[in-house]
PDB file of N, CA and C in Angstrom:
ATOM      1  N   UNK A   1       6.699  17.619  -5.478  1.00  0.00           N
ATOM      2  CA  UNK A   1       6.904  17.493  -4.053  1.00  0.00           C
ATOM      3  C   UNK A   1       6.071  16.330  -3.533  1.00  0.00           C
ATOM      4  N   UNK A   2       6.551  15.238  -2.892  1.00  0.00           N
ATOM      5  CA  UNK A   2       6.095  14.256  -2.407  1.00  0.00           C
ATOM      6  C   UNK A   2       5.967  14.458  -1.006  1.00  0.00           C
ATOM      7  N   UNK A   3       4.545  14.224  -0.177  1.00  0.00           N
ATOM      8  CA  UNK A   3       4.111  14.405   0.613  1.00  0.00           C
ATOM      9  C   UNK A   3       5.182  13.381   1.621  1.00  0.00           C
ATOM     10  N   UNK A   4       5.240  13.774   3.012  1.00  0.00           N
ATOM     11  CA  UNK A   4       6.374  12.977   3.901  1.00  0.00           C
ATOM     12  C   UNK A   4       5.288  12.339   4.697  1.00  0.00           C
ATOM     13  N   UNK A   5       5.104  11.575   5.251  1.00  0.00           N
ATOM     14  CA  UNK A   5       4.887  10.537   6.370  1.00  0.00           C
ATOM     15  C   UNK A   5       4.020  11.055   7.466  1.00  0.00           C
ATOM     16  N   UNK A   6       4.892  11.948   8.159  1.00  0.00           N
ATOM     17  CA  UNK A   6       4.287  13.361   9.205  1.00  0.00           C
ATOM     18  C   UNK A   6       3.456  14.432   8.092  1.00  0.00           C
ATOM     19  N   UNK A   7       3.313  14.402   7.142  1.00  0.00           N
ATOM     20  CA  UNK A   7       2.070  15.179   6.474  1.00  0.00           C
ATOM     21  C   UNK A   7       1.308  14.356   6.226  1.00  0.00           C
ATOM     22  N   UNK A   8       1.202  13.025   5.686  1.00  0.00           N
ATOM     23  CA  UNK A   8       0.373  12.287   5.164  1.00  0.00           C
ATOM     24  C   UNK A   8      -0.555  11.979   7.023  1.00  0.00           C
ATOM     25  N   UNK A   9       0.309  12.087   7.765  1.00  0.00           N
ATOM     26  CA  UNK A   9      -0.304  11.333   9.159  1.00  0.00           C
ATOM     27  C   UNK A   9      -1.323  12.419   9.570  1.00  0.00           C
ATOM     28  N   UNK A  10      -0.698  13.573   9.510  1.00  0.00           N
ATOM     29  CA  UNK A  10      -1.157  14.814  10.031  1.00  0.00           C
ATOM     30  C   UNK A  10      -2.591  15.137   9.161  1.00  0.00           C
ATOM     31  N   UNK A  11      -2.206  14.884   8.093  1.00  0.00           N
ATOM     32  CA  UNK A  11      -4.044  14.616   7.076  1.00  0.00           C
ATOM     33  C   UNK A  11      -4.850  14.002   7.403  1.00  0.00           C
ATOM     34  N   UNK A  12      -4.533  12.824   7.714  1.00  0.00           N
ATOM     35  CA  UNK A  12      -5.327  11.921   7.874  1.00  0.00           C
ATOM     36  C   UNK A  12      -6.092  11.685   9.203  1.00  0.00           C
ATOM     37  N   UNK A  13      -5.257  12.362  10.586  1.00  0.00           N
ATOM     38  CA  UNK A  13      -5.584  12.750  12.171  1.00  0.00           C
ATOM     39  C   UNK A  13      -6.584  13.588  11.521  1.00  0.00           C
ATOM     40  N   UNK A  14      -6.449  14.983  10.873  1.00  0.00           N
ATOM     41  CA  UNK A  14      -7.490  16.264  10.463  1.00  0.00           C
ATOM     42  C   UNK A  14      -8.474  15.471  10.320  1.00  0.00           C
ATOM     43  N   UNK A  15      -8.769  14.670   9.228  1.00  0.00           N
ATOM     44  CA  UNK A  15     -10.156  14.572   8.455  1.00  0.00           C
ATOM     45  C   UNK A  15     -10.837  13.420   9.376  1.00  0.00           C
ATOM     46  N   UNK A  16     -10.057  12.664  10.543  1.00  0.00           N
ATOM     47  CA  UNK A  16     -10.577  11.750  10.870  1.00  0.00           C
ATOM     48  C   UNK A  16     -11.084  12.746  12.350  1.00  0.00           C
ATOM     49  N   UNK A  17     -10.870  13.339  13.163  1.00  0.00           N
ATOM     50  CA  UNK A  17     -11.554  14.345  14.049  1.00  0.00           C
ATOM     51  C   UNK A  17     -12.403  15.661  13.549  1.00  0.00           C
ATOM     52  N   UNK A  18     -12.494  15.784  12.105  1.00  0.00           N
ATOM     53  CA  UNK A  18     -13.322  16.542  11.681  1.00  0.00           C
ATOM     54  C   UNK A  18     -13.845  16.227  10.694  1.00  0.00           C
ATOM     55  N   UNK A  19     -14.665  14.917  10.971  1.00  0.00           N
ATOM     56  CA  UNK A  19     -15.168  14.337   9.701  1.00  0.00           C
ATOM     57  C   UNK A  19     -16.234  14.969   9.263  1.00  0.00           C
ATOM     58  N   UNK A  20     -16.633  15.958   9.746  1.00  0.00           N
ATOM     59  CA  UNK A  20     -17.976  16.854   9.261  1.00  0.00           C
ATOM     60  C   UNK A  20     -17.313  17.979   8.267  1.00  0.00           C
ATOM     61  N   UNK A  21     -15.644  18.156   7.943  1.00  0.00           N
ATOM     62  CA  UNK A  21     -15.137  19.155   7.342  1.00  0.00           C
ATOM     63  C   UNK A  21     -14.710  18.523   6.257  1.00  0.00           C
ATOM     64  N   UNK A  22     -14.742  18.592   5.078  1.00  0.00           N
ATOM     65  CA  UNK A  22     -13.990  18.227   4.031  1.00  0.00           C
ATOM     66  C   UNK A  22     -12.763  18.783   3.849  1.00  0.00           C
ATOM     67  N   UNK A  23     -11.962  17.441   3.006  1.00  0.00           N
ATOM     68  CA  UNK A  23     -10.431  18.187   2.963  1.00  0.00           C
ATOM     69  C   UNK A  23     -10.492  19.206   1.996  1.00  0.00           C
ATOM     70  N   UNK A  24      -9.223  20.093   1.775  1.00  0.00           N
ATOM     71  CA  UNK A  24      -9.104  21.254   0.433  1.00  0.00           C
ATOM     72  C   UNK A  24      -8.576  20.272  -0.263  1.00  0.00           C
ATOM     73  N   UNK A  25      -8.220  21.023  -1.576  1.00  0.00           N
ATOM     74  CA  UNK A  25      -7.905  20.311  -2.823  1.00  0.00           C
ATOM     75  C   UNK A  25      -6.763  19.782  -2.357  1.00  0.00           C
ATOM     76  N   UNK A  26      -5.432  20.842  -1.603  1.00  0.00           N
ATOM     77  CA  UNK A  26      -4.655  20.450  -1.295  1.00  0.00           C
ATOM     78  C   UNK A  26      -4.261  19.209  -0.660  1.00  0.00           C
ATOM     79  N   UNK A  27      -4.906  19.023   0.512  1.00  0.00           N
ATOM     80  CA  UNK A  27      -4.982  17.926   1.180  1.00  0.00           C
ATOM     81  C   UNK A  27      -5.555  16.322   0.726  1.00  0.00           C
ATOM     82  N   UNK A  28      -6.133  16.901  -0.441  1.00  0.00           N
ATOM     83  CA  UNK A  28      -6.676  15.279  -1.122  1.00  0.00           C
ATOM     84  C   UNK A  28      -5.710  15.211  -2.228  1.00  0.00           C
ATOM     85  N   UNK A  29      -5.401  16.031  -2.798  1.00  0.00           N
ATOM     86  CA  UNK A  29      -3.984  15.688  -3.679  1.00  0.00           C
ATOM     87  C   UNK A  29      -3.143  15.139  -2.878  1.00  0.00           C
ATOM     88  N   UNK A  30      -2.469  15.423  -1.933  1.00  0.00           N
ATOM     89  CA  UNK A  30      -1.704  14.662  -1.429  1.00  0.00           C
ATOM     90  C   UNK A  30      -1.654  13.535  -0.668  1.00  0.00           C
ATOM     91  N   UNK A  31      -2.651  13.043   0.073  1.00  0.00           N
ATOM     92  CA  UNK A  31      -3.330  12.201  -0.086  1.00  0.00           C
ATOM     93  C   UNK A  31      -3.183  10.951  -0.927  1.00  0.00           C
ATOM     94  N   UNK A  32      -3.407  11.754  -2.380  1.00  0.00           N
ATOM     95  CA  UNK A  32      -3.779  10.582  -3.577  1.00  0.00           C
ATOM     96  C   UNK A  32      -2.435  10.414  -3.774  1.00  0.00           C
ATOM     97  N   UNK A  33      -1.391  11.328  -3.990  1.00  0.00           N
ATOM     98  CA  UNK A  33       0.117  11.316  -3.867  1.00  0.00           C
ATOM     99  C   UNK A  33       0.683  10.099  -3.249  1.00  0.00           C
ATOM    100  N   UNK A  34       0.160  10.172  -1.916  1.00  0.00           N
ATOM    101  CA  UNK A  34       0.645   9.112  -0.886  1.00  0.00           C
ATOM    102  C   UNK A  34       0.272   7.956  -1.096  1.00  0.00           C
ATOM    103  N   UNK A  35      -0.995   7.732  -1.905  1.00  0.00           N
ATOM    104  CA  UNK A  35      -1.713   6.593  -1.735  1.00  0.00           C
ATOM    105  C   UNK A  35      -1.333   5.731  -3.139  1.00  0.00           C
ATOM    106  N   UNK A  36      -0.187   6.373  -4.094  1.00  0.00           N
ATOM    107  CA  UNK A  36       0.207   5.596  -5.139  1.00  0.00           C
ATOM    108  C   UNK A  36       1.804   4.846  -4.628  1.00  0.00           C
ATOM    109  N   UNK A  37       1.657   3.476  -5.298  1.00  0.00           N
ATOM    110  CA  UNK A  37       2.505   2.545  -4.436  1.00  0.00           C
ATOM    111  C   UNK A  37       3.913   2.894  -5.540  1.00  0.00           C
ATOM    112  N   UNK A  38       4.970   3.097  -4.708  1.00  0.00           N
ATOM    113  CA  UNK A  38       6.527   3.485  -5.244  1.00  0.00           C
ATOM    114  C   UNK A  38       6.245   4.789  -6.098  1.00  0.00           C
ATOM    115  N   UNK A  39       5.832   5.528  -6.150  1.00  0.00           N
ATOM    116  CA  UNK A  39       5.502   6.910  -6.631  1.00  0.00           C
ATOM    117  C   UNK A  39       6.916   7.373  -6.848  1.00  0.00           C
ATOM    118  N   UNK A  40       7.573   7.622  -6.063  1.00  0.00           N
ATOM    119  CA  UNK A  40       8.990   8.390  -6.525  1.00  0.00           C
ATOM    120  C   UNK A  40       9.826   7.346  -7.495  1.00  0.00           C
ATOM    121  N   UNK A  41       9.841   6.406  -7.022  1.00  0.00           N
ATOM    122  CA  UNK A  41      10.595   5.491  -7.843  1.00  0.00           C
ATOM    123  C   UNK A  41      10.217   5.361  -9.436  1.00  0.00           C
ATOM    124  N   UNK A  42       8.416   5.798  -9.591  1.00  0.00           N
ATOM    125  CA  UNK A  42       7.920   5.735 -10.578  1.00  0.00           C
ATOM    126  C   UNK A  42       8.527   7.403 -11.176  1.00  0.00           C
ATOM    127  N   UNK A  43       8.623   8.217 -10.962  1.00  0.00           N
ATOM    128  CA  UNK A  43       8.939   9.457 -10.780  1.00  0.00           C
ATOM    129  C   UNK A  43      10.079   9.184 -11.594  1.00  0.00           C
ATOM    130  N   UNK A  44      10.886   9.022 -11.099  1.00  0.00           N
ATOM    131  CA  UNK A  44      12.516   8.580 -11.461  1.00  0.00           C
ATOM    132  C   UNK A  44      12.684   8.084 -12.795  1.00  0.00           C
ATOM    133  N   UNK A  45      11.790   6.894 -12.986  1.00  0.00           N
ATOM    134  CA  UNK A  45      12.041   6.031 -14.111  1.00  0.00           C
ATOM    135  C   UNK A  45      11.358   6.893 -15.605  1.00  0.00           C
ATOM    136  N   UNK A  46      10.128   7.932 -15.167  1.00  0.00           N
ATOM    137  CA  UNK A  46       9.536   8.525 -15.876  1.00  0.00           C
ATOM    138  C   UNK A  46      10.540   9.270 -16.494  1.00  0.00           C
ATOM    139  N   UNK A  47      11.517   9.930 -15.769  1.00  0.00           N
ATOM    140  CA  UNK A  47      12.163  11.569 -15.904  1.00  0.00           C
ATOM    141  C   UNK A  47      13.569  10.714 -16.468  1.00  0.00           C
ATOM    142  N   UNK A  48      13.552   9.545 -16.700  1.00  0.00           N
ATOM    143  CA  UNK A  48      14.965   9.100 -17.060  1.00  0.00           C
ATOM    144  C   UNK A  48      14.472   8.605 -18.839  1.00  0.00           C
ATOM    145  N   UNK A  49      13.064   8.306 -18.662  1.00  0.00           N
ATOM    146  CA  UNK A  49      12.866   7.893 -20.438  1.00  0.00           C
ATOM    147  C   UNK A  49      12.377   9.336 -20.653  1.00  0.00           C
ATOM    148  N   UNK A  50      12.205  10.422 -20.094  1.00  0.00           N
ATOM    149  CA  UNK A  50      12.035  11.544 -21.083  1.00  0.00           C
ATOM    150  C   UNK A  50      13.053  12.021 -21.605  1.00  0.00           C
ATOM    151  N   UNK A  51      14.445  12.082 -20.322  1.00  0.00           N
ATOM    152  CA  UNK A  51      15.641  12.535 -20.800  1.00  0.00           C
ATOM    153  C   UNK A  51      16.791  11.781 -21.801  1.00  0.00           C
ATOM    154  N   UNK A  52      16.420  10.439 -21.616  1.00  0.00           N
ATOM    155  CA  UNK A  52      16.914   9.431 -22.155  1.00  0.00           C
ATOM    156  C   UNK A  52      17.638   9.443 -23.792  1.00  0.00           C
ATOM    157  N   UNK A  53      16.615  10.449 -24.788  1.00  0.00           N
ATOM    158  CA  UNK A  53      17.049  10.617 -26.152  1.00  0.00           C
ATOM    159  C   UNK A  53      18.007  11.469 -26.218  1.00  0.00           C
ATOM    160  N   UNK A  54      18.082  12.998 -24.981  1.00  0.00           N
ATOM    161  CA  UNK A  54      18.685  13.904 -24.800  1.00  0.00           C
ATOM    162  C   UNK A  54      20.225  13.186 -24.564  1.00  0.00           C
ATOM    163  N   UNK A  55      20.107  12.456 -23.259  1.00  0.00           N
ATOM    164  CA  UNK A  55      21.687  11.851 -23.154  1.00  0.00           C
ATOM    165  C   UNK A  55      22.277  10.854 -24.369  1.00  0.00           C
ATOM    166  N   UNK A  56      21.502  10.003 -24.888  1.00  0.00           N
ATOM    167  CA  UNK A  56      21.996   9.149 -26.192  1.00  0.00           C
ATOM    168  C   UNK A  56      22.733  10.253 -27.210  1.00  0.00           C
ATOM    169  N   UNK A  57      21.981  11.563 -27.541  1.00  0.00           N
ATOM    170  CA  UNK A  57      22.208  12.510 -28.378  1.00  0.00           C
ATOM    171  C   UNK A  57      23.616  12.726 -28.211  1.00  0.00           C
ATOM    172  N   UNK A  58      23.821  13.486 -26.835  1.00  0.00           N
ATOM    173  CA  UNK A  58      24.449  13.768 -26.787  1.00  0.00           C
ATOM    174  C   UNK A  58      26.306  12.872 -26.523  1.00  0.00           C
ATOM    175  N   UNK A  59      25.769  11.892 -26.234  1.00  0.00           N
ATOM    176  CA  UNK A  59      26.812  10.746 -25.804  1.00  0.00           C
ATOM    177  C   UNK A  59      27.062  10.425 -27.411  1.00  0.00           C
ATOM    178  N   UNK A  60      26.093  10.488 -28.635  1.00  0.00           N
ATOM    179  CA  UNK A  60      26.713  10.084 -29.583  1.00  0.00           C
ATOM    180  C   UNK A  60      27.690  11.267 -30.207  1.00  0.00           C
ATOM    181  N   UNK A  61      27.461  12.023 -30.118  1.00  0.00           N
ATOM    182  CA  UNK A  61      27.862  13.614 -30.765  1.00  0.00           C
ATOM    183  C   UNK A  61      29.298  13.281 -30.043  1.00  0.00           C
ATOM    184  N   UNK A  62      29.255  13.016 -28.921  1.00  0.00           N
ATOM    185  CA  UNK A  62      30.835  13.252 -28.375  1.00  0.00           C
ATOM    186  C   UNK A  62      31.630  11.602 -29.114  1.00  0.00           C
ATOM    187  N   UNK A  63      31.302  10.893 -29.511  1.00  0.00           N
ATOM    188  CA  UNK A  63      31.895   9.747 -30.014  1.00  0.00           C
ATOM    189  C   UNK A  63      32.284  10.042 -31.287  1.00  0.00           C
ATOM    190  N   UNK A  64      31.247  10.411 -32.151  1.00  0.00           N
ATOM    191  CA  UNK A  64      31.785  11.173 -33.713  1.00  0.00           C
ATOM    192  C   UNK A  64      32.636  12.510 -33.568  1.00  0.00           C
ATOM    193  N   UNK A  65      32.962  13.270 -32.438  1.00  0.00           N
ATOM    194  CA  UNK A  65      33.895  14.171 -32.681  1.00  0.00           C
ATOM    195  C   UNK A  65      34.730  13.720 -32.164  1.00  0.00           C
ATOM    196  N   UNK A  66      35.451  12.825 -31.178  1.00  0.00           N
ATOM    197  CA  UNK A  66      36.389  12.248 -31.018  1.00  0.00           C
ATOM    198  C   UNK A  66      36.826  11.231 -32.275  1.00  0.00           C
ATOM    199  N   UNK A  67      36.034  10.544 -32.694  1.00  0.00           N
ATOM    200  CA  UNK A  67      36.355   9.910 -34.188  1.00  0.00           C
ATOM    201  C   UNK A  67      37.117  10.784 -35.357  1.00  0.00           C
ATOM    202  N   UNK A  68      36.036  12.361 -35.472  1.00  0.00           N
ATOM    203  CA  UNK A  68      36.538  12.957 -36.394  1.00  0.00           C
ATOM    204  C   UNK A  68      38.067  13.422 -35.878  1.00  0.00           C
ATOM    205  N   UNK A  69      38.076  13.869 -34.746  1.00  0.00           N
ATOM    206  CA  UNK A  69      39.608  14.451 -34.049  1.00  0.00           C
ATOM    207  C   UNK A  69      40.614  13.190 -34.292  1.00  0.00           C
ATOM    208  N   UNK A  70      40.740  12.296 -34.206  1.00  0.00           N
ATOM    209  CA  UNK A  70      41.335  10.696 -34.196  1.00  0.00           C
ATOM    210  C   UNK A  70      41.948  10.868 -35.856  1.00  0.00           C
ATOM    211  N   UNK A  71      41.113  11.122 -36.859  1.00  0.00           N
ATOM    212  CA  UNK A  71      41.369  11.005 -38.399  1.00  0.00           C
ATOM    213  C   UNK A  71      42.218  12.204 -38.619  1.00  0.00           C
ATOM    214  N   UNK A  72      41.477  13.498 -38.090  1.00  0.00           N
ATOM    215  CA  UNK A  72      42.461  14.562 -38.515  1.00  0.00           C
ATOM    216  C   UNK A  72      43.971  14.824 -38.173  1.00  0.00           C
ATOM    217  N   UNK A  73      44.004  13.806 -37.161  1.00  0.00           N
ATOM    218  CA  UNK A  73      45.629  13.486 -36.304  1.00  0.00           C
ATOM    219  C   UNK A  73      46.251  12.933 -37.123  1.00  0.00           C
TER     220      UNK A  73
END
């Protein structure tokens, strides 16, 4: 879950009128969330080379059984 704009703002109003309170864990995780540049985009590209061997796998499997179906015709 990527922190939105109106949460990141709303953090940052908190800790700056209660600078005598420290944030929770919560609030500095997200925070640090916000504060990494293209994060989702990085997100994306991550979750596409993990899945990446899964779809090749499977994209080849369907090429050799259409091959094998092609011969047995």
């Amino acid at each position: 879950m990527l922190p939105t704009e109106e949460e990141k703002n709303q953090i940052i109003e908190a800790q700056m009128a209660n600078t005598d309170i420290p944030l929770g864990n919560a609030e500095q995780f997200l925070l640090t969330l916000a504060s990494i540049v293209e994060l989702e985009a990085r997100l994306k590209l991550w979750l596409f080379k993990l899945d990446f061997d899964n779809v090749e796998l499977v994209r080849s499997i369907k090429i050799i059984a259409r091959k094998h179906a092609n011969v047995l015709l």
